[in-house]
Each structure stands twice: as C-alpha cells, then as structure tokens.
N, C-alpha and C. Protein backbone atom coordinates (compact mmCIF):
# COMPACT_ATOMS: atom_id res chain seq x y z
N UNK A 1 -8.18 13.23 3.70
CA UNK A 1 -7.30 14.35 3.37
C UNK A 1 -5.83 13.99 3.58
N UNK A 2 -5.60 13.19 4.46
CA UNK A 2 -3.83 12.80 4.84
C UNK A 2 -3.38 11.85 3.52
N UNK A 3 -4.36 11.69 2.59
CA UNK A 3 -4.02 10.62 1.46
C UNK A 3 -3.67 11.15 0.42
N UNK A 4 -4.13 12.93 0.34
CA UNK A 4 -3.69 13.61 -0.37
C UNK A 4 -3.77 13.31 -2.02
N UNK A 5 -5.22 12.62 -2.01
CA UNK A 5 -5.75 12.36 -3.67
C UNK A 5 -5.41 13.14 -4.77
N UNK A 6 -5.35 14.29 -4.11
CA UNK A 6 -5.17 15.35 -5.90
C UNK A 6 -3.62 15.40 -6.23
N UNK A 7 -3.26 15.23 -5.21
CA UNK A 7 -1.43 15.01 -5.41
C UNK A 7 -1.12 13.87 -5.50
N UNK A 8 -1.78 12.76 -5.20
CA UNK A 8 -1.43 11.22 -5.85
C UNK A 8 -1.76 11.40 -7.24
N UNK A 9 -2.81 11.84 -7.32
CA UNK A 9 -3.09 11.66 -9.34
C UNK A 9 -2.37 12.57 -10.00
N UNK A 10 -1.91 13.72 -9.47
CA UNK A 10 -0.53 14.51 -10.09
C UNK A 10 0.42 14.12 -10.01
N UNK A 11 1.08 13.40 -9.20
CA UNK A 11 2.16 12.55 -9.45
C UNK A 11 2.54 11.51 -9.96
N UNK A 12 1.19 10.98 -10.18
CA UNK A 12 0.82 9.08 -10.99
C UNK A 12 -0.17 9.66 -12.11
N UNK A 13 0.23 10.76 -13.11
CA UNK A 13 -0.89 10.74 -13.83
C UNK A 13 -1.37 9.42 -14.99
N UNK A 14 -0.26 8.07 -14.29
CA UNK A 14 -0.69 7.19 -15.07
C UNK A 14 -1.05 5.80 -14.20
N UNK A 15 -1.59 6.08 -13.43
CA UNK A 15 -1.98 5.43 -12.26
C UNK A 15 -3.40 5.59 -11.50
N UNK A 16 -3.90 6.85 -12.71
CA UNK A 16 -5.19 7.12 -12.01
C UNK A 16 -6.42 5.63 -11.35
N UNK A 17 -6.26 4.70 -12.55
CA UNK A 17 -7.06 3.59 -12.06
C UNK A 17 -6.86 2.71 -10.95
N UNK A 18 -5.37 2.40 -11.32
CA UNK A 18 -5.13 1.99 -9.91
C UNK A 18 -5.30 2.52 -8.45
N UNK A 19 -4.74 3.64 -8.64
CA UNK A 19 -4.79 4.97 -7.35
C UNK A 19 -6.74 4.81 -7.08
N UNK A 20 -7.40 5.14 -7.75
CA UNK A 20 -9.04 4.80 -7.96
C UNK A 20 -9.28 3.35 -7.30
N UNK A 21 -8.77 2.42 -7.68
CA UNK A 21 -9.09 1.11 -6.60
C UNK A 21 -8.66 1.20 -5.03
N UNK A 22 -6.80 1.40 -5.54
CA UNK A 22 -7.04 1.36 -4.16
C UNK A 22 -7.49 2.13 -3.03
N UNK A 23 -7.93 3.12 -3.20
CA UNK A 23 -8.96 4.16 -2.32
C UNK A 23 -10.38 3.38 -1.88
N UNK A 24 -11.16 2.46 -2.75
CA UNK A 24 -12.01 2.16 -3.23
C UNK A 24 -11.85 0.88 -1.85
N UNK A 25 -10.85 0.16 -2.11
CA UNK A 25 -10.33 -0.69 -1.47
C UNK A 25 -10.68 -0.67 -0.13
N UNK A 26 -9.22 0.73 -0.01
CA UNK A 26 -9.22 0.65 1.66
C UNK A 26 -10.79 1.51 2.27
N UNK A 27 -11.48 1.78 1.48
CA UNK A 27 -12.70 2.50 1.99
C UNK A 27 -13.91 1.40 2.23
N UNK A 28 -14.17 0.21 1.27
CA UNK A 28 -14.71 -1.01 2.14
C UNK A 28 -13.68 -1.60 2.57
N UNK A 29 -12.44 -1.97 3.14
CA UNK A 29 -12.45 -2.29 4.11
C UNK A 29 -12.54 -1.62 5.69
N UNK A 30 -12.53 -0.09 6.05
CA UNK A 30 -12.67 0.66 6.98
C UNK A 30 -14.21 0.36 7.19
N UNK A 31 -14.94 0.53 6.44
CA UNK A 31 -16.60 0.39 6.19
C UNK A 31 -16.75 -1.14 6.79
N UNK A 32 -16.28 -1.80 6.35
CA UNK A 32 -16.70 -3.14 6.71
C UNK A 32 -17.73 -3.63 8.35
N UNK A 33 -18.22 -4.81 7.80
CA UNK A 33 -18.68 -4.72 9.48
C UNK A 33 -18.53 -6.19 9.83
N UNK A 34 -17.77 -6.92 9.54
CA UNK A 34 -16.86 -7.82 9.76
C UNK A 34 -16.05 -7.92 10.61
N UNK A 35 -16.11 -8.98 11.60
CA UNK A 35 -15.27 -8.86 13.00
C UNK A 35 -13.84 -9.20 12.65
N UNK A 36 -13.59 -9.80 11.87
CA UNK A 36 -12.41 -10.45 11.10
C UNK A 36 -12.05 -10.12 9.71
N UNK A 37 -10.59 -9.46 9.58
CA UNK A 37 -10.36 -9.26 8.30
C UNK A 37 -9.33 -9.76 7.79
N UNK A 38 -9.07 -10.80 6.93
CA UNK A 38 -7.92 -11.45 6.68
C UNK A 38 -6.84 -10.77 5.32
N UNK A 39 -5.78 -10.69 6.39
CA UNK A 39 -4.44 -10.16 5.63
C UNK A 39 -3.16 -10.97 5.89
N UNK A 40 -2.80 -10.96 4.47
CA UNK A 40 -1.57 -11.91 4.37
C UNK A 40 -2.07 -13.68 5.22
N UNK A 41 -3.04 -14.08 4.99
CA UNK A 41 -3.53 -15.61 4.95
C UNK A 41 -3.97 -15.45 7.06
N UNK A 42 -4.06 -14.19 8.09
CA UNK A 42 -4.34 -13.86 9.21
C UNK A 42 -5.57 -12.92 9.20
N UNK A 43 -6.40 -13.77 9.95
CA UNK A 43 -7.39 -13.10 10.28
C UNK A 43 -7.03 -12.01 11.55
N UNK A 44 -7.29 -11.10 11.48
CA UNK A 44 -7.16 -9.77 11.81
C UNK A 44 -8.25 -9.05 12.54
N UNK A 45 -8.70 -8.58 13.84
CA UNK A 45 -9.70 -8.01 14.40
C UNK A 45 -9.88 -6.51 13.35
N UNK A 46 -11.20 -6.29 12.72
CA UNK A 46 -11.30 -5.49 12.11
C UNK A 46 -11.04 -3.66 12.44
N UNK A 47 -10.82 -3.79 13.84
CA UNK A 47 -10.12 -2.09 14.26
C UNK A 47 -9.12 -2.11 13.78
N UNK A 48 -7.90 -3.35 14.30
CA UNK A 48 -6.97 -3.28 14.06
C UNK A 48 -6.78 -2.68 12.61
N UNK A 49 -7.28 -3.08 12.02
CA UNK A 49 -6.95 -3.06 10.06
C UNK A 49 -7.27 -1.70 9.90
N UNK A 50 -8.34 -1.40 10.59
CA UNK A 50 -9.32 -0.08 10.12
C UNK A 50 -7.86 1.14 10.60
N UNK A 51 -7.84 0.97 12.23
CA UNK A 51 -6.25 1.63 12.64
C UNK A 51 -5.49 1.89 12.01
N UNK A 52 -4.97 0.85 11.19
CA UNK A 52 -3.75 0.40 10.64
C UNK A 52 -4.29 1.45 9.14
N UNK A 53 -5.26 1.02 8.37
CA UNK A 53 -5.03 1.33 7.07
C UNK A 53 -5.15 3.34 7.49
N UNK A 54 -5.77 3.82 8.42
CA UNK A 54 -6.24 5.37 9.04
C UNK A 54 -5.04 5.80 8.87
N UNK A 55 -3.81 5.25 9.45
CA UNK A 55 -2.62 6.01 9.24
C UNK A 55 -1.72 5.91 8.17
N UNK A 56 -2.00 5.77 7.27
CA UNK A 56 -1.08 5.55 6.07
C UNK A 56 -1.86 7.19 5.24
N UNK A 57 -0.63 7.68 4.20
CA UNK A 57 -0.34 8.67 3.96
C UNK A 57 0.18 8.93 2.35
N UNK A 58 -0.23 10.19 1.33
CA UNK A 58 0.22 9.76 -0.03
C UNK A 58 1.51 8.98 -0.11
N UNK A 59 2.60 9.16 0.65
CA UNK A 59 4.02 8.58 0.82
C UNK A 59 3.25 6.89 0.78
N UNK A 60 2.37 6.63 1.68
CA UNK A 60 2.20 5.05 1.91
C UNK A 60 1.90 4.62 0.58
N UNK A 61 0.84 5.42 0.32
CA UNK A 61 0.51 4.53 -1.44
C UNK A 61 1.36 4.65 -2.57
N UNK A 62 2.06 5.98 -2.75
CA UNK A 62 3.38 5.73 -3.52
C UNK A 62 4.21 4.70 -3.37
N UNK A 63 4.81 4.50 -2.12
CA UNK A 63 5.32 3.03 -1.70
C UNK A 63 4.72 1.83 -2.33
N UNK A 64 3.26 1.74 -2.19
CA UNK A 64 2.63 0.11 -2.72
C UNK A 64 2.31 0.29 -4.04
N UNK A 65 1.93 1.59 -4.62
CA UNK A 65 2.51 1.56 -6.04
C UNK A 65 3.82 1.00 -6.44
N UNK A 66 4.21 1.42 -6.12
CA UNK A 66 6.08 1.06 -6.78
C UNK A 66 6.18 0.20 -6.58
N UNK A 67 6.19 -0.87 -5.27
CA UNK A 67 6.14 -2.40 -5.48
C UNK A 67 5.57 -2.90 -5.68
N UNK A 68 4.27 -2.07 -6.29
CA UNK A 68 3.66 -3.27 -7.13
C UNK A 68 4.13 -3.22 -8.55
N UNK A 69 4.64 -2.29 -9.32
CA UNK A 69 5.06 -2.47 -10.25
C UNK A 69 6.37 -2.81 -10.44
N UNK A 70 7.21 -2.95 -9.39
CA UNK A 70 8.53 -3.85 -9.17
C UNK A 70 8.34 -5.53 -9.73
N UNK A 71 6.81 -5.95 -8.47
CA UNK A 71 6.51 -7.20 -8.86
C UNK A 71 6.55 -7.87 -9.97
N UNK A 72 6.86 -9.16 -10.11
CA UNK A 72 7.00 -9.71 -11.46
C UNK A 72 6.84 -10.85 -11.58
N UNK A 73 6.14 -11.09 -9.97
CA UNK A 73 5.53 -12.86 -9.94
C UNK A 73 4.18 -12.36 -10.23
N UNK A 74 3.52 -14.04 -10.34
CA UNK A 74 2.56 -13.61 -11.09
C UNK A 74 1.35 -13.39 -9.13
N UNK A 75 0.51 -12.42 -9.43
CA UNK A 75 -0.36 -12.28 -8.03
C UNK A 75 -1.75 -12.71 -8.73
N UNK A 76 -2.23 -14.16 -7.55
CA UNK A 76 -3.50 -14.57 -7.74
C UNK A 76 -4.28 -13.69 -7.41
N UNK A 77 -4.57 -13.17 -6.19
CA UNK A 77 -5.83 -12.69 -5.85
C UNK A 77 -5.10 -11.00 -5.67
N UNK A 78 -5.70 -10.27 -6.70
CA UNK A 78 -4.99 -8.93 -6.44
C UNK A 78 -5.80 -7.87 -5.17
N UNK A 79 -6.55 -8.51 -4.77
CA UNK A 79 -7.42 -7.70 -3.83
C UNK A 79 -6.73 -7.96 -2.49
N UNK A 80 -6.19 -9.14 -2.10
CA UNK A 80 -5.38 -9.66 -0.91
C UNK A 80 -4.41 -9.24 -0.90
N UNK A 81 -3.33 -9.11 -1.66
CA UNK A 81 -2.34 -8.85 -2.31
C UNK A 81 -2.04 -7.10 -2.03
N UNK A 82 -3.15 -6.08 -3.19
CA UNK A 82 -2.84 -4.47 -2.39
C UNK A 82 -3.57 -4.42 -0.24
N UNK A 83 -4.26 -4.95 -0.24
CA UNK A 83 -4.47 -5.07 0.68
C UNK A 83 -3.55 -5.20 2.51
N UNK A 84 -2.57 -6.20 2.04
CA UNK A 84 -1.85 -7.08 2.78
C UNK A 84 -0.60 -5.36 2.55
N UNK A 85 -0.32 -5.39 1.27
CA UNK A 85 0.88 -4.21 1.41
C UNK A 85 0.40 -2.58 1.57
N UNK A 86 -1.39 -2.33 1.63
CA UNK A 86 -1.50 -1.52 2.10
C UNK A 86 -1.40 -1.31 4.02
N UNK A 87 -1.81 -2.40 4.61
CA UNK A 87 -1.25 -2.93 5.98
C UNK A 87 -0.24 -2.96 5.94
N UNK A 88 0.47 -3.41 5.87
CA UNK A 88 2.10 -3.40 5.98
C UNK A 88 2.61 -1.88 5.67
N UNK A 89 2.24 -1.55 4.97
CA UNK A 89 3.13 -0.16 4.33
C UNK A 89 3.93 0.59 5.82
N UNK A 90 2.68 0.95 6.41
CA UNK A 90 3.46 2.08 7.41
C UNK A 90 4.62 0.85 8.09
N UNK A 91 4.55 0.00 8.47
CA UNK A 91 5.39 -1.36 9.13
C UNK A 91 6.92 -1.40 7.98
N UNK A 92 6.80 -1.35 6.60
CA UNK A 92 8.09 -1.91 5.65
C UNK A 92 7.87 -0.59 5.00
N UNK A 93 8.05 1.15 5.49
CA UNK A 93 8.49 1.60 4.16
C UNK A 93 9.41 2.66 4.26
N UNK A 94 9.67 2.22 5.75
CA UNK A 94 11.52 3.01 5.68
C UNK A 94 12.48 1.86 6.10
N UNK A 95 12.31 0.48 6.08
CA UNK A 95 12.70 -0.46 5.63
C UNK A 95 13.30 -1.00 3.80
N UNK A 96 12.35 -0.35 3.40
CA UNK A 96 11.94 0.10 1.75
C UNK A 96 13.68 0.37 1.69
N UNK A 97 13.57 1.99 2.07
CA UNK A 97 13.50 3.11 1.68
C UNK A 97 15.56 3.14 1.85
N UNK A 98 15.57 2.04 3.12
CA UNK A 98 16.98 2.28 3.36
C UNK A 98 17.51 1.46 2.45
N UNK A 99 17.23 0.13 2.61
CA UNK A 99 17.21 -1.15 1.72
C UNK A 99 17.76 -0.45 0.34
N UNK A 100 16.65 0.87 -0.49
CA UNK A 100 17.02 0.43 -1.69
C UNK A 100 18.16 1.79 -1.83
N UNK A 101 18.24 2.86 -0.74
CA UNK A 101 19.61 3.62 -0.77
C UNK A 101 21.09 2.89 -0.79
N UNK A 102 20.97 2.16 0.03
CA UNK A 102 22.06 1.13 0.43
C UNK A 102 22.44 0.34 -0.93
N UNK A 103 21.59 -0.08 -1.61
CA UNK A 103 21.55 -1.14 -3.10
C UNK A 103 22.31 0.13 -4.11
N UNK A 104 21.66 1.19 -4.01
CA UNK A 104 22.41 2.13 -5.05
C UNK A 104 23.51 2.77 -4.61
N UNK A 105 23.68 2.74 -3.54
CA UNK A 105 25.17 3.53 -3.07
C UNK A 105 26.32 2.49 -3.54
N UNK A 106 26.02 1.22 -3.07
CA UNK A 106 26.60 0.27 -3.66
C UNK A 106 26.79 -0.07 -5.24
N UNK A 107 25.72 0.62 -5.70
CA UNK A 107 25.79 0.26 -7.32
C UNK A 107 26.44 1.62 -7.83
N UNK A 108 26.73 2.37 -7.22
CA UNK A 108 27.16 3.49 -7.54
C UNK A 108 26.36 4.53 -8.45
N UNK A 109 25.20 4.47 -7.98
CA UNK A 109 23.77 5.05 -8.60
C UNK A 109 23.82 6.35 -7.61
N UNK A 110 23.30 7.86 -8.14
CA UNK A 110 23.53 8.65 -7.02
C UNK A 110 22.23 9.60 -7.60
C-alpha cells in the first residue's frame, strides 16, 4: 500500500509495463530465500535488501522511472540495473532532487 499502485499507473499511464516489472521485481526479491543478494556487483545480506527495498514509496519508483529514461548508455543486464537503483533510491533521491533544482535555477528554467 505505501507504493501506492493505482496512483503510479495514473500518473505513468505509459509505464504500466514497466511499473508491472518492477513490482514483480522487488516482490521476488523480498520473497527470496537467498542469504545473499547482489546489488551493484555486492553481495548483500538478504534483510538488508528486503529492509531497504520495504521502505521505498510511489515518490521512490517515480524517481527510478525517470532515470531510467534519462539513461542513454546502453544497460546489459536490466534486472541488476532497476534493482541496484531500486536500493539506492531512498539513499540518492533528494540528492536527485536538489542536484537537478540547482541545474535549472542555473539554466534559468523555473
């Protein structure tokens, strides 16, 4: 319920598939029964991850939406990849958030 599905797909009504994985995603990896879960090339004690992905929020996946469609290198393994920035999210996304106010105040974007 803190992921707020029916308001992610109302706000991404063109994102439904993606939004659909990554739910899909972070739900085997919480499920998992794997002592080790590797993110960003670190194996990871699997609470930790499970912790980590529990508190993220529609705001979190809007965030890894958008950089993922920022991206423009090419991503080998796309499962490591939303994965690694669904972990990270709560860690880089008022880092994000200042980062790209600061870029447009400067660009004179308002």
């Amino acid at each position: 319920s803190n992921l707020e599905y029916d308001i992610l797909l109302q706000n991404n009504p063109y994102d439904h598939d993606t939004i659909e994985e990554i739910m899909e995603l972070m739900l085997d990896t919480i499920c998992s029964k794997r002592q080790y879960i590797r993110i960003a090339g670190d194996d990871k004690p699997r609470e930790v991850v499970k912790s980590q992905l529990l508190k993220l929020n529609s705001e979190h996946i809007e965030y890894v939406l958008s950089s993922f469609k920022d991206n423009a290198t090419k991503v080998r393994n796309i499962k490591q990849y939303l994965l690694a920035s669904l972990y990270n999210a709560p860690l880089t996304i008022s880092n994000y958030f200042d980062a790209l106010v600061r870029h447009d105040m400067a660009n004179g974007v308002i």
